[in-house]
Protein backbone atom coordinates (compact mmCIF):
# COMPACT_ATOMS: atom_id res chain seq x y z
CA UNK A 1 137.12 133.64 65.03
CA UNK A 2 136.48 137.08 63.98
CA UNK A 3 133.18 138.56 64.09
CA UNK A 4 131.83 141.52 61.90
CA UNK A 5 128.25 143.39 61.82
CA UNK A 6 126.31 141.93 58.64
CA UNK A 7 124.51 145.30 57.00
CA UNK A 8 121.51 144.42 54.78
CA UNK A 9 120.89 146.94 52.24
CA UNK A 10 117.03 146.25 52.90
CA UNK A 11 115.04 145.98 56.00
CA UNK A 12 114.71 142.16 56.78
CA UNK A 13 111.17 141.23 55.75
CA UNK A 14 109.76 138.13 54.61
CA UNK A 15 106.52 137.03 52.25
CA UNK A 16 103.67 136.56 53.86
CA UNK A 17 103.60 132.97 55.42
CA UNK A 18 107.30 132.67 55.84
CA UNK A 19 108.95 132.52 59.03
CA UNK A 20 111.18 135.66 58.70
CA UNK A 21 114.00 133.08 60.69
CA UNK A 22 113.83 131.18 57.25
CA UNK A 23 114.34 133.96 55.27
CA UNK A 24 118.03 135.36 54.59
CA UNK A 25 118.25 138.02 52.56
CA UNK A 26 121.26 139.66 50.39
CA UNK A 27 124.20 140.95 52.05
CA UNK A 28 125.82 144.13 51.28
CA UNK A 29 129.86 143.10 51.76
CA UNK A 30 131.25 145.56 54.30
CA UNK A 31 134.60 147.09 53.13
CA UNK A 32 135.89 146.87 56.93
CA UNK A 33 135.32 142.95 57.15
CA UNK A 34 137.67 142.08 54.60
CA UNK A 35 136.30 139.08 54.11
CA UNK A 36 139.05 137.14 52.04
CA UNK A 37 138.54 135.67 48.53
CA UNK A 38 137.76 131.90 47.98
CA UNK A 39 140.97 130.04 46.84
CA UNK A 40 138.93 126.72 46.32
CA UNK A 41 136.57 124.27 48.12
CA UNK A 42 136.67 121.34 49.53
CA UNK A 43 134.55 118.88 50.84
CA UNK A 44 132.54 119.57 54.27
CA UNK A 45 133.43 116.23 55.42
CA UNK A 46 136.58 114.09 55.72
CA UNK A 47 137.94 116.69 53.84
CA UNK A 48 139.22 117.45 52.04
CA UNK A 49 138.62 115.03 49.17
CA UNK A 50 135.42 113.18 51.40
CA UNK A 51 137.48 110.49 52.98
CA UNK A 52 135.22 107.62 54.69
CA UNK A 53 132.12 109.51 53.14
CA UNK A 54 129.78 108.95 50.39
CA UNK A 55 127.36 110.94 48.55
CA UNK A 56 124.45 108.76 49.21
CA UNK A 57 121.62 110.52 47.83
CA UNK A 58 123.09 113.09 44.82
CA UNK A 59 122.20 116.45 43.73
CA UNK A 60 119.36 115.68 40.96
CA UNK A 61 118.15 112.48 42.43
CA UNK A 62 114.57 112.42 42.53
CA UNK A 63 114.81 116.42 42.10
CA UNK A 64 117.22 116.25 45.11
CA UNK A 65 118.67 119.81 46.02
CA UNK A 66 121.99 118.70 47.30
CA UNK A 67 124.22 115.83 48.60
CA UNK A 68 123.15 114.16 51.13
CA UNK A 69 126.19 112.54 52.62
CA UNK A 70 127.23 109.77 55.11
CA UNK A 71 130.26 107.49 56.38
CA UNK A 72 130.82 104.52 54.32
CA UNK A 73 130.38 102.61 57.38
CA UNK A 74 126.68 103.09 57.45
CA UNK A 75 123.69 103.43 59.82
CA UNK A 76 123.82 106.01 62.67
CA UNK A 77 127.64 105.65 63.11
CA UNK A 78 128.46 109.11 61.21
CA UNK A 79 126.15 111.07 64.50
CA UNK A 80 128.32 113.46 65.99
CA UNK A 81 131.36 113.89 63.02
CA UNK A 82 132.74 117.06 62.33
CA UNK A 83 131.34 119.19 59.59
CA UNK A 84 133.35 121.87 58.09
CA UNK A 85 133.23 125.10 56.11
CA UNK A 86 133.55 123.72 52.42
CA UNK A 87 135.37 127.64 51.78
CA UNK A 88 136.37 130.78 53.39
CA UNK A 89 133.37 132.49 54.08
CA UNK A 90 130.84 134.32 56.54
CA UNK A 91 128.00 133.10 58.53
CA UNK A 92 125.17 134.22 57.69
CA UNK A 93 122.56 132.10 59.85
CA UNK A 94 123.27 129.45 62.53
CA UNK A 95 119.95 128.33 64.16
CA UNK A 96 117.39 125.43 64.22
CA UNK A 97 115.34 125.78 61.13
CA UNK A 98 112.55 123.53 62.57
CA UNK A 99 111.17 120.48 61.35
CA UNK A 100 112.69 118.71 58.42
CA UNK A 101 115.41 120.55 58.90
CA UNK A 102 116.77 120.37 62.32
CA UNK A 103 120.13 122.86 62.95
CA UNK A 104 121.11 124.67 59.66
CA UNK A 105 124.47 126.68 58.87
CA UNK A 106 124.23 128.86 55.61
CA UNK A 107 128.18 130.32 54.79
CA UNK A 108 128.40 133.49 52.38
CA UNK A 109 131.48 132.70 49.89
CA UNK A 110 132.73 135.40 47.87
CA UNK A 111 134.45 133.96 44.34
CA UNK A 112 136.31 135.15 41.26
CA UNK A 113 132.93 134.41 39.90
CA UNK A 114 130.73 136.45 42.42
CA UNK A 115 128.91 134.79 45.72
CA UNK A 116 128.07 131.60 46.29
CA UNK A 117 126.16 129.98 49.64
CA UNK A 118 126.58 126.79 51.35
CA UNK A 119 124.05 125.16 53.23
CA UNK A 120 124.91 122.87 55.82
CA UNK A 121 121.66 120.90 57.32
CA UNK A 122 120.29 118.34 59.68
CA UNK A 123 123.46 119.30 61.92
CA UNK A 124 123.76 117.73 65.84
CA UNK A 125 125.68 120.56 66.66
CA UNK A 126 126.41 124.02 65.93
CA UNK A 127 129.81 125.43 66.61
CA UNK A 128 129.24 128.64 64.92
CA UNK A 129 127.06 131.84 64.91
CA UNK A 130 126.05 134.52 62.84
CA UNK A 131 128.95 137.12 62.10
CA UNK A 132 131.66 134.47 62.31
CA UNK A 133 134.56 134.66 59.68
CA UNK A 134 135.86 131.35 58.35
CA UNK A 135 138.52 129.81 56.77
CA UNK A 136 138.18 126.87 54.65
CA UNK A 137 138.34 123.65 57.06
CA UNK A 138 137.01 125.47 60.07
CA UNK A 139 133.91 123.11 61.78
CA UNK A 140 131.41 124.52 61.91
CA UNK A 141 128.93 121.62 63.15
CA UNK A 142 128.35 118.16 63.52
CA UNK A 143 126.26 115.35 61.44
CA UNK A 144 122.76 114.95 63.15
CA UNK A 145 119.46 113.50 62.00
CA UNK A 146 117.68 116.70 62.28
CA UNK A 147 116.37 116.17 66.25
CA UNK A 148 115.87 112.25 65.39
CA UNK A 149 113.67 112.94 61.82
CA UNK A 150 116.10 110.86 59.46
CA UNK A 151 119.34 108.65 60.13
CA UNK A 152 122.18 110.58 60.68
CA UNK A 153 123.58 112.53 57.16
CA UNK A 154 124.95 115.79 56.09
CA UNK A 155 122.62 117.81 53.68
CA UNK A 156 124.87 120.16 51.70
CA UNK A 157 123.42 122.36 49.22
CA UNK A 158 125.58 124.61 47.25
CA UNK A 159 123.75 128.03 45.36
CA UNK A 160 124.57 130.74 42.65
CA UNK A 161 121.50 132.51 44.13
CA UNK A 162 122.38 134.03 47.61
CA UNK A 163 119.51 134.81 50.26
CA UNK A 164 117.01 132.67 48.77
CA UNK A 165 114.45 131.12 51.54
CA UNK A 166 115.69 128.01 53.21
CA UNK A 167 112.84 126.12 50.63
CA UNK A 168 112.13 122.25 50.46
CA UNK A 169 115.44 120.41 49.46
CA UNK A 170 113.61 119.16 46.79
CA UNK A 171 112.33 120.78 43.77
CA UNK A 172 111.50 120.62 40.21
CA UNK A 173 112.98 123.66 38.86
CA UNK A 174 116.63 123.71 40.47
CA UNK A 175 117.49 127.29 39.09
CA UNK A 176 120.60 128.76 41.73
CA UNK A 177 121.46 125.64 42.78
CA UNK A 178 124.40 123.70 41.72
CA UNK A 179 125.37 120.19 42.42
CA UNK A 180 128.16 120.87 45.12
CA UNK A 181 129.95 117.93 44.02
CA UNK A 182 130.70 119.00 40.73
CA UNK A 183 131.43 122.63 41.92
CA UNK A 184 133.53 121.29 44.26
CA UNK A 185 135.90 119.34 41.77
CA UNK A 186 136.13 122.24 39.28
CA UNK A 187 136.77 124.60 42.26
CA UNK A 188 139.78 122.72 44.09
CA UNK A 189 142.59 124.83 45.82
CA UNK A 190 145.81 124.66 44.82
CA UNK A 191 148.04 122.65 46.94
């Protein structure tokens, strides 16, 4: 994988309260990493149209702030699959986000439309770090339960606003975030 130098325009600070590990802020898209335009998404598992998984808890349910998604076969039997970049795109934090969370992957995308960020939470595994370039497909992780806190999914968030703090995965007011599933569908590749 290549690896670039991420350049803030800002000094990395967070609000008072806030872990600044939670807190990711802008990124100012170095000419020298060339990081290549989006030509679609698919899905971060059994991609790419989400074979063997299901979207088991929505974006919207019960203010829900993604898709929360698991095999079809059920129970813990989805611990350990592959999780995969849902786009080309650059990692822009690869650590253990603590309680609730468990091991979190956020991926800068840059669109037609302008940036997006995928969130990839409650991983096993992390196969990536900070820096990395990747191509849509790559894993990047595996489905955990976020160090034994829920059964085994994939939490998969998908936002218009980059940088924002990590936040609850549930909300009210769902402003810059989109559900990834219909994203995803209006944003397919060509094959």
């Amino acid at each position: 994988m290549r690896r670039f130098l991420l350049l803030l325009p800002f000094p990395l600070l967070s609000p008072p309260g806030v872990s600044a590990a939670l807190v990711i802020h802008p990124l100012a898209w170095p000419a020298e990493a060339a990081v290549p335009l989006t030509d679609g998404f698919d899905f971060p598992v059994g991609p790419p149209h989400a074979k063997g998984f299901t979207d088991a808890q929505p974006f919207g349910t019960h203010h829900h702030l993604g898709s929360d998604w698991n095999a079809i076969t059920g129970g813990a039997t989805d611990l350990g699959a592959p999780v995969y970049a849902a786009a080309h795109g650059t990692v822009v934090y690869a650590r253990d986000a603590g309680p609730g969370w468990g091991n979190v992957v956020r991926v800068l995308h840059r669109t037609a439309q302008g940036p997006i960020e995928t969130v990839y939470a409650h991983l096993d595994r992390i196969d990536v770090t900070d820096g990395d370039l990747l191509q849509r497909g790559t894993q990047l992780g595996t489905i955990g339960d976020a160090h034994g806190r829920y059964v085994p999914h994939l939490h998969f968030e998908l936002r218009t606003i980059v940088g924002m703090d990590l936040g609850p995965g549930y909300a009210r007011n769902s402003d810059g975030w989109v559900d990834p599933t219909a994203y995803i569908l209006a944003h397919r590749p060509v094959r």
